[in-house]
Protein backbone atom coordinates (compact mmCIF):
# COMPACT_ATOMS: atom_id res chain seq x y z
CA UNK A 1 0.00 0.00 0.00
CA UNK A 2 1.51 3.22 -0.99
CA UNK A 3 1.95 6.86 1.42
CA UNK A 4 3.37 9.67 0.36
CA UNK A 5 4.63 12.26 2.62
CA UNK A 6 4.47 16.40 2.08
CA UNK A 7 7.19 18.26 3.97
CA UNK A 8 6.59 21.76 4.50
CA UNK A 9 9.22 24.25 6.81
CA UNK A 10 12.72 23.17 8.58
CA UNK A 11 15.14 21.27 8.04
CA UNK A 12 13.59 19.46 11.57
CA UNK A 13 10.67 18.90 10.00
CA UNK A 14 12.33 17.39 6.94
CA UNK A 15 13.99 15.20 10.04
CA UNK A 16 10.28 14.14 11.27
CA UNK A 17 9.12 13.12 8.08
CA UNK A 18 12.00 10.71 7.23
CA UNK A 19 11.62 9.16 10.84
CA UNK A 20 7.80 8.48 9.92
CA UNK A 21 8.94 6.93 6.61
CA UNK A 22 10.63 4.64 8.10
CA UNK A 23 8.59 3.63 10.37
CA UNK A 24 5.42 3.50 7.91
CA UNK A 25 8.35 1.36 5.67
CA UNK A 26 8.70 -0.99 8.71
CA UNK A 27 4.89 -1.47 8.67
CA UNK A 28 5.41 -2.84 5.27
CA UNK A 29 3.89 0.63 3.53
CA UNK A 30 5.68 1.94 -0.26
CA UNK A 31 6.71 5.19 0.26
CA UNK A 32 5.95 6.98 -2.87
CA UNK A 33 6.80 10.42 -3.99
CA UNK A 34 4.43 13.29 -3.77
CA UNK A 35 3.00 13.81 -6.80
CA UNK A 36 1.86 10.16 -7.22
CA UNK A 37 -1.53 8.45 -6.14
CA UNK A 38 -1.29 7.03 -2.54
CA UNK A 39 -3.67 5.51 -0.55
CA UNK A 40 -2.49 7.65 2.44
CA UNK A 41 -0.89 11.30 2.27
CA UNK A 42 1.18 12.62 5.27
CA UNK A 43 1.31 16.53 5.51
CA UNK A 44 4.12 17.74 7.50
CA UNK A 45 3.23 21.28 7.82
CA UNK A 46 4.84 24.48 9.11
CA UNK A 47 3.16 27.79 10.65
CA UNK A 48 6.32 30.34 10.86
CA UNK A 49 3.95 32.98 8.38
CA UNK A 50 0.93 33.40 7.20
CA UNK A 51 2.23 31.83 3.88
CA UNK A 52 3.02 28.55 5.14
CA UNK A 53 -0.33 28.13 6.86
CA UNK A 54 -1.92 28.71 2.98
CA UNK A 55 0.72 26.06 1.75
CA UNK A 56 -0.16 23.38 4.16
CA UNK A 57 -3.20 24.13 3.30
CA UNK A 58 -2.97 23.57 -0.13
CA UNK A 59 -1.01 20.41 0.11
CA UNK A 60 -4.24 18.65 1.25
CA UNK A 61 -6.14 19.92 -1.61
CA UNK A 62 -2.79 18.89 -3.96
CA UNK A 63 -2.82 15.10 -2.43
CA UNK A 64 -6.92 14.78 -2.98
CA UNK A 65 -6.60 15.93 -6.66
CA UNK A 66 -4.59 13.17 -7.02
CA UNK A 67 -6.30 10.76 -4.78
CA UNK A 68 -9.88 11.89 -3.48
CA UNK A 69 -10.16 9.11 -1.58
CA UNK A 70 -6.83 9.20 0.38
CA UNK A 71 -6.59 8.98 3.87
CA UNK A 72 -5.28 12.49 5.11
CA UNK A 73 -3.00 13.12 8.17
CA UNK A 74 -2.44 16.91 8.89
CA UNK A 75 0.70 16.64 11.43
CA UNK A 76 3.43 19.51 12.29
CA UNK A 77 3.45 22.73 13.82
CA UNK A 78 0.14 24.23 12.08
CA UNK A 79 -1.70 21.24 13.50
CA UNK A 80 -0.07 21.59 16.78
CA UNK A 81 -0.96 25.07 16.86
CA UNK A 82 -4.45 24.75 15.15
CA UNK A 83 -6.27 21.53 15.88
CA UNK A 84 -9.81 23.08 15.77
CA UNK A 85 -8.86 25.13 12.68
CA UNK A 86 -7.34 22.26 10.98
CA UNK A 87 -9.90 19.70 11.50
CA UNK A 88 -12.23 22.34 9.82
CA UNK A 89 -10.12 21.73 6.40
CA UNK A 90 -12.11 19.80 3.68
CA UNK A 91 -11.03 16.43 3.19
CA UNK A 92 -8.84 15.63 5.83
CA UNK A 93 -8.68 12.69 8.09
CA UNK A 94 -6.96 13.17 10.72
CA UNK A 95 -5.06 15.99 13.22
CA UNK A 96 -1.80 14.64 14.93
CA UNK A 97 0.20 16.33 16.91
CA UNK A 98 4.15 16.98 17.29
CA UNK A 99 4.77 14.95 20.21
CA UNK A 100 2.58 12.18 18.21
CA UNK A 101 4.38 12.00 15.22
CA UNK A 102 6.20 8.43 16.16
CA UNK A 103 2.51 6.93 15.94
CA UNK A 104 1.57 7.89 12.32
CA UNK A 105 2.47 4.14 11.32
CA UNK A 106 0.53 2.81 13.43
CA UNK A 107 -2.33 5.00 13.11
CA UNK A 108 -2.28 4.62 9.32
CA UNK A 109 -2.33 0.84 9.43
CA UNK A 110 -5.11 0.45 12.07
CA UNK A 111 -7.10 2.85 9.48
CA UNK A 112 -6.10 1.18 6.21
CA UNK A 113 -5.00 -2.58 7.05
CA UNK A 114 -8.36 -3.74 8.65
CA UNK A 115 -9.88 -6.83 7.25
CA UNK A 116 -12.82 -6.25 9.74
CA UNK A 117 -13.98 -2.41 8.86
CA UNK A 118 -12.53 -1.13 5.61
CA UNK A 119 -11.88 2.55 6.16
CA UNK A 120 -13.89 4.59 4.10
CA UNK A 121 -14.14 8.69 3.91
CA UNK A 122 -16.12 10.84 6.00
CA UNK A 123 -16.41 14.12 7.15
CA UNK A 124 -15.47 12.78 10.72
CA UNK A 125 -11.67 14.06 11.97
CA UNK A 126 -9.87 12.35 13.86
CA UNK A 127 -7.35 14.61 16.45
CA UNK A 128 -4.66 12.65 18.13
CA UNK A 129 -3.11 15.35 20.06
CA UNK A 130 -0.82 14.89 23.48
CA UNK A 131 0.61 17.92 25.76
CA UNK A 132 3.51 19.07 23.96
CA UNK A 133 4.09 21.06 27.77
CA UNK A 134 4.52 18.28 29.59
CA UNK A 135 7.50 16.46 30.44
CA UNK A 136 8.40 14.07 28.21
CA UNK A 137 11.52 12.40 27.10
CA UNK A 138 13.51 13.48 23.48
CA UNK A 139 12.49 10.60 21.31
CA UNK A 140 14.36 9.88 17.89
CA UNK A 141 15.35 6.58 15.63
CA UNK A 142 17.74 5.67 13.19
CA UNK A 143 16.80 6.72 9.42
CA UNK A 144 17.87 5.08 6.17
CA UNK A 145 16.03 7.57 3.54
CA UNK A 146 15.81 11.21 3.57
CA UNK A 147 13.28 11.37 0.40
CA UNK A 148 15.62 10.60 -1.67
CA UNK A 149 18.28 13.09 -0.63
CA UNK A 150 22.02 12.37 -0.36
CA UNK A 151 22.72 14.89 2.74
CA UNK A 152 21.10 13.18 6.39
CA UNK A 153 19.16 15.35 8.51
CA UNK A 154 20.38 14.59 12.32
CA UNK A 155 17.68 15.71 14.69
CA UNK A 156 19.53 16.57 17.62
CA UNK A 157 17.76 19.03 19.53
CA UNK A 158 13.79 20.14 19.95
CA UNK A 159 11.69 22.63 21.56
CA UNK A 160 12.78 26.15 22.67
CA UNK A 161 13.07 27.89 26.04
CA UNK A 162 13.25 31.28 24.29
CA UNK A 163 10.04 33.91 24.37
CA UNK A 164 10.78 35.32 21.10
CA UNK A 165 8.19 37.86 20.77
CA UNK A 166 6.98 36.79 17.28
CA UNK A 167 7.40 33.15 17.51
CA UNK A 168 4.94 30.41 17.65
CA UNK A 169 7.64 27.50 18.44
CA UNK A 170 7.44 27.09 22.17
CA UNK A 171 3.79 26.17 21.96
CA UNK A 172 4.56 24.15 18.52
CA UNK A 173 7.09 22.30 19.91
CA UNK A 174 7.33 22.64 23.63
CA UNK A 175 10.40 23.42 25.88
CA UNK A 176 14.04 22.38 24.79
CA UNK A 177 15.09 19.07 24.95
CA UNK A 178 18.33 16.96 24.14
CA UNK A 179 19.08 14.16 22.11
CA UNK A 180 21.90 11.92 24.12
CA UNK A 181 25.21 12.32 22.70
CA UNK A 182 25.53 8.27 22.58
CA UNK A 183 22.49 8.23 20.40
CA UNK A 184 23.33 11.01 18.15
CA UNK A 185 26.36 9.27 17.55
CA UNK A 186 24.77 5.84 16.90
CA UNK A 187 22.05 7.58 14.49
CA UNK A 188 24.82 9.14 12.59
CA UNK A 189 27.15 6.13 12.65
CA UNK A 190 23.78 4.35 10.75
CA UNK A 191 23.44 7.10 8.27
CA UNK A 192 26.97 7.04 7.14
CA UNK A 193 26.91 3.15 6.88
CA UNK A 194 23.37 3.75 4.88
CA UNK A 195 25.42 6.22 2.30
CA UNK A 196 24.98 9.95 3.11
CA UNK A 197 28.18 11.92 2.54
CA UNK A 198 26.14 14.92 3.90
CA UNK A 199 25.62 15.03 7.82
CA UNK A 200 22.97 18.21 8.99
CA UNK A 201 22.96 18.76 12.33
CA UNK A 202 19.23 20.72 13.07
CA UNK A 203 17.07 21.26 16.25
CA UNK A 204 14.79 24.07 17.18
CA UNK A 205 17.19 25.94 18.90
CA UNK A 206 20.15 23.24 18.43
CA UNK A 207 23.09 25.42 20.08
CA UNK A 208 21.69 24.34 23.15
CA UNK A 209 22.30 20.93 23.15
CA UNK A 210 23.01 19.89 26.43
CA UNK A 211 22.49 22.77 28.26
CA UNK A 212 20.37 21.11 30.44
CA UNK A 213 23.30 18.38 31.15
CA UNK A 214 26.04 21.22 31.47
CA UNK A 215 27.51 19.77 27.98
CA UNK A 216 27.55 22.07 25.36
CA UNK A 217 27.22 21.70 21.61
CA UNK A 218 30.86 22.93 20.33
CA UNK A 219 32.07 19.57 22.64
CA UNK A 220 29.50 17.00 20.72
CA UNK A 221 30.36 18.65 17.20
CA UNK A 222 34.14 17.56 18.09
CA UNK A 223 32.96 13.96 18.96
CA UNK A 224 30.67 13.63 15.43
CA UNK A 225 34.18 14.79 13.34
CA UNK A 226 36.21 12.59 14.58
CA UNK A 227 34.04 9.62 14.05
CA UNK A 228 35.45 7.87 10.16
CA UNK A 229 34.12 7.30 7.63
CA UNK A 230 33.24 9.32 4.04
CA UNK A 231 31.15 12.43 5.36
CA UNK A 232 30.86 15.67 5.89
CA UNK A 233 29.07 17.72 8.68
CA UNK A 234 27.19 20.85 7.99
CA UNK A 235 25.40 23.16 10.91
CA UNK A 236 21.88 24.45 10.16
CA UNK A 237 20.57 27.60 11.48
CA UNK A 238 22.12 28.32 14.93
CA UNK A 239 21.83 31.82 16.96
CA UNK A 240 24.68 33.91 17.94
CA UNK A 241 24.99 33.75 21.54
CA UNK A 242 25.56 29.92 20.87
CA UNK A 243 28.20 30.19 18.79
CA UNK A 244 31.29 29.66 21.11
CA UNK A 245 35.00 30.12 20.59
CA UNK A 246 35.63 26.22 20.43
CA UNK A 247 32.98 25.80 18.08
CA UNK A 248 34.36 28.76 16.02
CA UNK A 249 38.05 27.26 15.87
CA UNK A 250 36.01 24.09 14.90
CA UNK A 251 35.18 25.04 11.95
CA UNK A 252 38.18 27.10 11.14
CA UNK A 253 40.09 23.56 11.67
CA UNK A 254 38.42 20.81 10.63
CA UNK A 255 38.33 19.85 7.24
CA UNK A 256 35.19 17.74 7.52
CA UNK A 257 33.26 20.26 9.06
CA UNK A 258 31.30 22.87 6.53
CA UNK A 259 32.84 26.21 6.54
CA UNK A 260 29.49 27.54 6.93
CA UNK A 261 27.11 29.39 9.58
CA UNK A 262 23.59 30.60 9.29
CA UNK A 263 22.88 33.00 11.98
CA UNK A 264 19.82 34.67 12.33
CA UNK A 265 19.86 38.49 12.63
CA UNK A 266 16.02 39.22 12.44
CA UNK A 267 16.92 42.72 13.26
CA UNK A 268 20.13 45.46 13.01
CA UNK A 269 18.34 47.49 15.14
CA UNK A 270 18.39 47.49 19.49
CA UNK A 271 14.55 48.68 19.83
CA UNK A 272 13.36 46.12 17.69
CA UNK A 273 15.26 43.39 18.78
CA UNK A 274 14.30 44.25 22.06
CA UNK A 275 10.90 44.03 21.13
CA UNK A 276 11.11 40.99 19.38
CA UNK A 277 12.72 39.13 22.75
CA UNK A 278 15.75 37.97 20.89
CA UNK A 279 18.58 37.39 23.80
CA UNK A 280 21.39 39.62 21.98
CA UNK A 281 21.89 43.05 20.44
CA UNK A 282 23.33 44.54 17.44
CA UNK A 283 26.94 44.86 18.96
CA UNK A 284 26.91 41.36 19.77
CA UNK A 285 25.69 40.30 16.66
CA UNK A 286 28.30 41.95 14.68
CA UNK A 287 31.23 40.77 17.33
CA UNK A 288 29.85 36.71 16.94
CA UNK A 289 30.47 37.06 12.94
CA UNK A 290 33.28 39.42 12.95
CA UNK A 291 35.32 36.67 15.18
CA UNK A 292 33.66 34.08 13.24
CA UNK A 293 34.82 35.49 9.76
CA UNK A 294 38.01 36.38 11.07
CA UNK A 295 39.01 32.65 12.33
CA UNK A 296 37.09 30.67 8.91
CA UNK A 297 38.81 30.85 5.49
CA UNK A 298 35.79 31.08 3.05
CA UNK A 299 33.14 31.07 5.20
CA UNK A 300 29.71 30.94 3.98
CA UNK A 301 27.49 32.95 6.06
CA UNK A 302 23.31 33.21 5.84
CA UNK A 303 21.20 34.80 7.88
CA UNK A 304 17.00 35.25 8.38
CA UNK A 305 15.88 38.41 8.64
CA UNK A 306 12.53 39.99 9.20
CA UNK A 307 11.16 43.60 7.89
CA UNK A 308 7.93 45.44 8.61
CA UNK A 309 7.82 44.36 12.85
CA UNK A 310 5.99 46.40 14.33
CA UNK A 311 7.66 50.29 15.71
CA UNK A 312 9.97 49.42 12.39
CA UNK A 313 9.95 53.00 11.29
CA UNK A 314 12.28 54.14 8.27
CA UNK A 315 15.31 54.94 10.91
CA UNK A 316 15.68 51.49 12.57
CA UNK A 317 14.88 49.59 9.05
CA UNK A 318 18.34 51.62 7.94
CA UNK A 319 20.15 50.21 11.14
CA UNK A 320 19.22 46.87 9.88
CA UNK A 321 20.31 47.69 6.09
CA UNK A 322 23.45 49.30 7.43
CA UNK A 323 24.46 46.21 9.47
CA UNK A 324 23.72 43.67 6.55
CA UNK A 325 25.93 46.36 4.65
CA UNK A 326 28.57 45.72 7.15
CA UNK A 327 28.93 41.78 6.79
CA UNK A 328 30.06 39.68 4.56
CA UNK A 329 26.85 37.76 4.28
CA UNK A 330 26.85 35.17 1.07
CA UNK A 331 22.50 34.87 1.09
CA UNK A 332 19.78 36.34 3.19
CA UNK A 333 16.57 34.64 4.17
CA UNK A 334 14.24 37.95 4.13
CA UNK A 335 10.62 37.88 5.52
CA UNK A 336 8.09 40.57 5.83
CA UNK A 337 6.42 40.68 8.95
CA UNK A 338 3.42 38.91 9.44
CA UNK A 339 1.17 38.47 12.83
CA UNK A 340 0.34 35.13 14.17
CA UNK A 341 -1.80 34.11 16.73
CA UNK A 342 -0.95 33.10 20.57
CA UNK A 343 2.19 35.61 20.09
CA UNK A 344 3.02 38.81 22.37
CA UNK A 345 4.03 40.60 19.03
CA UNK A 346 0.15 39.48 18.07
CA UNK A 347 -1.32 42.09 20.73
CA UNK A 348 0.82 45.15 18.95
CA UNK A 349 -0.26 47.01 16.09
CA UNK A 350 0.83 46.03 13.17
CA UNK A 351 1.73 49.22 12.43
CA UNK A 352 3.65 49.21 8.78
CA UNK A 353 2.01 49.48 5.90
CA UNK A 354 1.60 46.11 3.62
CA UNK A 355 2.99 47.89 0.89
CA UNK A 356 5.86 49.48 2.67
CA UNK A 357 6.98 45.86 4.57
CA UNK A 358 6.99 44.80 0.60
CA UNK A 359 9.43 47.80 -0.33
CA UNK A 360 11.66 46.57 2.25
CA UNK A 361 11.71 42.97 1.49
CA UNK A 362 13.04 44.18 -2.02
CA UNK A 363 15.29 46.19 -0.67
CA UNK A 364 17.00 43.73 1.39
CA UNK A 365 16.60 40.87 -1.10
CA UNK A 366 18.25 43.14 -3.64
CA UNK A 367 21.03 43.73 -1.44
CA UNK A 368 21.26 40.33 -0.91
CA UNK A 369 21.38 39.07 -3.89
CA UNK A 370 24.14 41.66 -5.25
CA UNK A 371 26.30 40.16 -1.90
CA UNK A 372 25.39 37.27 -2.83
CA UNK A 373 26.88 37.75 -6.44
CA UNK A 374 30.44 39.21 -5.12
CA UNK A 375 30.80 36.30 -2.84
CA UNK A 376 30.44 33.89 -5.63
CA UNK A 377 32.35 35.57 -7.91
CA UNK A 378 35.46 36.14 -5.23
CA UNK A 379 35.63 32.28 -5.85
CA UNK A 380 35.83 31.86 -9.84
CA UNK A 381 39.01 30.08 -11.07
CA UNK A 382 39.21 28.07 -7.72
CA UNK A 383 38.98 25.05 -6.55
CA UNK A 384 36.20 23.97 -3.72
CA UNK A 385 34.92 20.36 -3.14
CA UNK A 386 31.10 20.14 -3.55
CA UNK A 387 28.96 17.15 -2.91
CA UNK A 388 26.82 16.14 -5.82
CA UNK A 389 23.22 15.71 -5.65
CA UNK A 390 20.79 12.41 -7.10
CA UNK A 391 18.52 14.87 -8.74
CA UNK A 392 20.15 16.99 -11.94
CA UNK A 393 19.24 20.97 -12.31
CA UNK A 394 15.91 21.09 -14.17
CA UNK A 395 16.72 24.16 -16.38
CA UNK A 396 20.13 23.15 -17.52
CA UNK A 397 20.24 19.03 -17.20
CA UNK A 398 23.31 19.33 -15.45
CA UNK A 399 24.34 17.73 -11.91
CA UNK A 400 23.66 20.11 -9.16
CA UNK A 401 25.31 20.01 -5.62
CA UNK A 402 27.04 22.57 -3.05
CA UNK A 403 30.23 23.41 -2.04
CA UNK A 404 31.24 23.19 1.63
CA UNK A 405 30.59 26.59 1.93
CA UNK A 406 27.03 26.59 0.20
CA UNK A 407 27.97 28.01 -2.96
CA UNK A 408 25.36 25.97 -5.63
CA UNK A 409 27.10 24.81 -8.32
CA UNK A 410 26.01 22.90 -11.61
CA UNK A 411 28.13 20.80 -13.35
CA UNK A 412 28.20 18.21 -16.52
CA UNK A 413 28.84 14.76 -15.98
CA UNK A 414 26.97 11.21 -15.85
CA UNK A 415 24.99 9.79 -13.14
CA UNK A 416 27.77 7.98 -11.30
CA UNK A 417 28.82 11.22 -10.01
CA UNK A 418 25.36 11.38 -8.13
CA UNK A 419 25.70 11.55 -4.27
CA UNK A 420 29.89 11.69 -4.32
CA UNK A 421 32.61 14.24 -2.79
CA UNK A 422 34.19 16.12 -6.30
CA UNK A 423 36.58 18.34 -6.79
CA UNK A 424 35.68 21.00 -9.28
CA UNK A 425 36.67 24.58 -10.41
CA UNK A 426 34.22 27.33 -10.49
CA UNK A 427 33.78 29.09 -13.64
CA UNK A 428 30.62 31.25 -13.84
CA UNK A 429 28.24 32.51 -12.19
CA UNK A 430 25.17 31.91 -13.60
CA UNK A 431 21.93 33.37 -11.75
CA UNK A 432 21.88 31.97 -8.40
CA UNK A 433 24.32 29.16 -8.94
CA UNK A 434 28.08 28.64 -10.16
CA UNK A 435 28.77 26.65 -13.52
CA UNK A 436 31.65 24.39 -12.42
CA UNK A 437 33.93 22.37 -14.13
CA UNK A 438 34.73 18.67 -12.70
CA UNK A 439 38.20 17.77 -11.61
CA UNK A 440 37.76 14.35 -10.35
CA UNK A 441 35.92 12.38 -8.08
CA UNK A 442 38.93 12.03 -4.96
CA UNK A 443 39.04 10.33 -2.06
CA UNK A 444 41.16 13.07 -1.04
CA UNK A 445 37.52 15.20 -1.10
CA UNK A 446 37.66 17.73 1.53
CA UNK A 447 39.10 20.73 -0.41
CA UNK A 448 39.50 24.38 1.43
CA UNK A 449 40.16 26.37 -1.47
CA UNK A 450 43.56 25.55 -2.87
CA UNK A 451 43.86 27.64 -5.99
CA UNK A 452 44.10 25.88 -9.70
C-alpha cells in the first residue's frame, strides 16, 4: 500500500518526516513520492507565516486531486498550533500532533490494514493530540532515507526555552530538549553506513544541546568529526549567543566540518530586537560574525531576517540595512512581517504598511542578492569540493550540488557522479548558482580552497 509524505518548513521537520517513513516502511507501507496516487498522504506542515499556513493548506487539496479518496494526516506545527482550525479543512482525516508523530504508522495501518472495517471517507476528523508542555523524554530513531536526498538530517535538539516575541515555536514544539550524545552518535554512525556523505545537524534551537546536562554543543560537534568514515558535517541555522570560541576554531580547523554558519539576525536594530525578545543586540551580533569570519577561510554565512515588525519605522529599518551592509553575508533569508496568533508581538499594532513591509523585502533581497553575487564571484578560477546531488538541475540538465561553503554549483557529468565528494573549479556565475567544471571524483575530497 503506498503513502506519500508532504514536507513543509525546517530542516527538523524534513527530520520528522523521514523518521515516519521509516517507520510507515517498517509497517510494510511503499513510500511513494508526492505527486503520485497514494492511498495515504502525510502533511508535515509548518506555521512560521501566514504563507506557510496557505501552503499546508494547499497540500491537502494537492494530495486529494490526485487521490480523493486518500486517507489524510495533517501533522506539524500548524496542526499543533491549530487543531480546531485544521480539523475544519475539507477532506482531511486526521489531526496529529508533534509529540505524536512516532505513531503515524501505526495509526495509518489500524485505518487502512483492517480486514474487519474497511476505512472509508467521511467528514469525521480524527485529532490525536498529546501535551507538547509536559514532560516528556527526546524521542528519535535511526533513518535510512531522507526522500531521496544524499545529505542526512540529524535531529539533535527540539523545543525552545526562548520567548521570542513573534514566535509560535514554544507552543509548537514545547520546551528544549536533548538528544543523548551516545544516540546522536549511533544515528549518525547508521546514516553514514546507509550512504549519506552529507551530515545536517538541526534542532529548534540546536546550540543548546546539552544545556540542560552542562555539555555544550561545540564539545558533541568535536565527537561527530572525529568519528570515520566518508562524510561531511554541515550546521543548520544556529543563533549567535551559541556560537562559542571552540565551536568557532572548529570550523576554522576541521576539514570535515562545513565552513558555513547561518545566523539569524532578524533585526540590526536594538529597539526592535528588544521588542522581538531575541537574547542579543546589534553589537553582539556583529562581534559573533566578525570573530567568526576572522578565524574561517571562506566562510559561507546566511542569515533570516525579518522587515515590517511592528515600531519598524524608516530609521531602525536603515540600522538593519546598514548592518547587513557591514557583513560579509553570502545569502539572506528575508521575511516581511506577518502576525500570528498566541504571540506577544500578536497584541501590537501592526503598524507598517503592507505595501511598505513589501518595499523593504526588495530592498533587502536586492542587497542580498548583489552580496550574494560578489561572494560567488570572489571564488571563480578556484577550486572547492562540492557534494553532488541524485537529482540533476531542471533548467540546464546538469548535476547540481554545493560546495562546503554553500555556494550551488552545476556541473556536466553522468549519473555515477550522483551523491559523491568532487573536486571541481568554479567558472561562472550563472543566476543563483556557479557553472563548475569537474576535476575528479577524490578520495582526497575535503578541499579548502587551494587555488588551480
Amino acid at each position: 500500500m503506498k503513502v506519500a509524505c508532504i514536507t513543509l518548513g525546517c530542516r527538523t521537520n524534513q527530520h520528522d518526516t523521514a523518521e515516519m517513513q521509516t517507520l510507515l516502511e517498517r509497517e510494510g507501507f511503499s513510500i511513494v513520492g508526492s505527486r503520485e496516487k497514494a492511498a495515504a498522504y502525510v502533511i508535515n506542515t509548518c506555521t512560521v507565516t501566514q504563507r506557510s499556513d496557505t501552503n499546508s493548506r494547499l497540500a491537502v487539496k494537492k494530495s486529494l486531486a490526485l487521490n480523493p479518496d486518500a486517507l489524510v494526516v495533517f501533522t506539524g506545527c500548524y496542526a499543533q498550533l491549530n487543531p480546531d482550525e485544521a480539523s475544519q479543512i475539507d477532506g482531511l482525516d486526521i489531526v496529529l500532533g508533534n509529540a505524536d508523530k512516532l505513531k503515524v504508522a501505526d495509526i495509518i495501518r489500524k485505518k487502512l490494514a483492517s480486514r474487519d472495517r474497511p476505512w472509508r471517507k467521511s467528514a469525521a476528523v480524527e485529532v490525536v493530540m498529546s501535551d507538547i508542555h509536559k514532560d516528556r523524554l527526546f524521542r528519535t530513531i535511526p533513518v535510512r532515507n531522507f526522500q531521496g536526498m544524499t545529505k542526512a538530517f540529524i535531529k539533535v535538539q527540539t523545543g525552545c526555552d526562548e520567548k521570542c516575541s513573534f514566535c509560535t515555536v514554544v507552543k509548537a514544539r514545547g520546551k528544549s530538549l536533548s538528544d543523548t550524545r551516545e544516540n546522536i552518535i549511533r544515528n549518525i554512525k547508521q546514516a553514514v553506513a546507509s550512504g549519506f556523505k552529507e551530515i545536517t545537524l538541526t534542532g529548534i534551537n540546536m546550540g543548546t544541546w546539552g544545556m540542560e546536562r552542562n555539555e555544550t554543543f561545540s564539545s558533541l560537534v568535536r565527537d561527530i568529526v572525529e568519528l570515520p568514515g566518508d562524510f561531511r558535517v554541515r550546521l543548520s541555522s544556529i543563533n549567535p549567543m551559541e556560537i562559542d570560541s571552540d565551536l568557532i576554531q572548529l570550523i576554522a580547523e576541521t576539514e570535515k566540518l562545513c565552513s558555513h554558519l547561518h545566523i539569524p539576525l532578524q533585526s540590526g536594530d536594538d529597539a526592535i530586537l528588544k521588542a522581538m525578545r531575541r537574547n542579543y543586540n546589534r553589537r553582539q551580533y556583529f562581534e559573533v560574525v566578525q570573530r567568526a569570519v576572522t578565524a574561517i577561510p571562506r566562510l559561507g554565512l546566511g542569515a533570516d531576517v525579518i522587515v515590517g515588525f511592528p515600531g519598524e519605522t524608516e530609521e531602525k529599518f536603515a540600522n538593519t540595512r546598514a548592518l547587513i551592509e557591514q557583513l560579509p553575508f553570502s545569502y539572506l533569508h528575508v521575511f516581511s512581517y506577518s502576525p500570528r496568533r498566541g504571540t506577544e508581538a500578536h497584541q501590537i499594532k501592526d503598524d507598517v504598511p503592507g505595501n511598505i513591509k513589501k518595499q523593504r523585502n526588495q530592498n533587502l533581497t536586492q542587497l542580498a542578492n548583489q552580496k550574494s553575487i560578489k561572494f560567488r564571484e570572489s571564488f571563480l578560477k578556484q577550486q572547492e569540493t562540492a557534494l553532488l546531488e541524485n537529482q540533476r538541475d531542471a533548467k540546464s540538465g546538469w548535476l547540481k550540488g554545493h560546495t562546503g561553503n554553500y555556494i550551488p554549483v552545476i556541473v556536466e557529468g553522468c549519473d555515477s557522479l550522483k551523491n559523491s565528494m568532487v573536486a571541481v573549479t568554479l567558472q561562472k556565475v550563472c543566476g543563483h548558482q556557479v557553472a563548475a567544471g569537474c576535476i575528479s571524483q577524490s578520495p582526497a575530497h575535503f578541499v579548502r580552497g587551494d587555488s588551480s
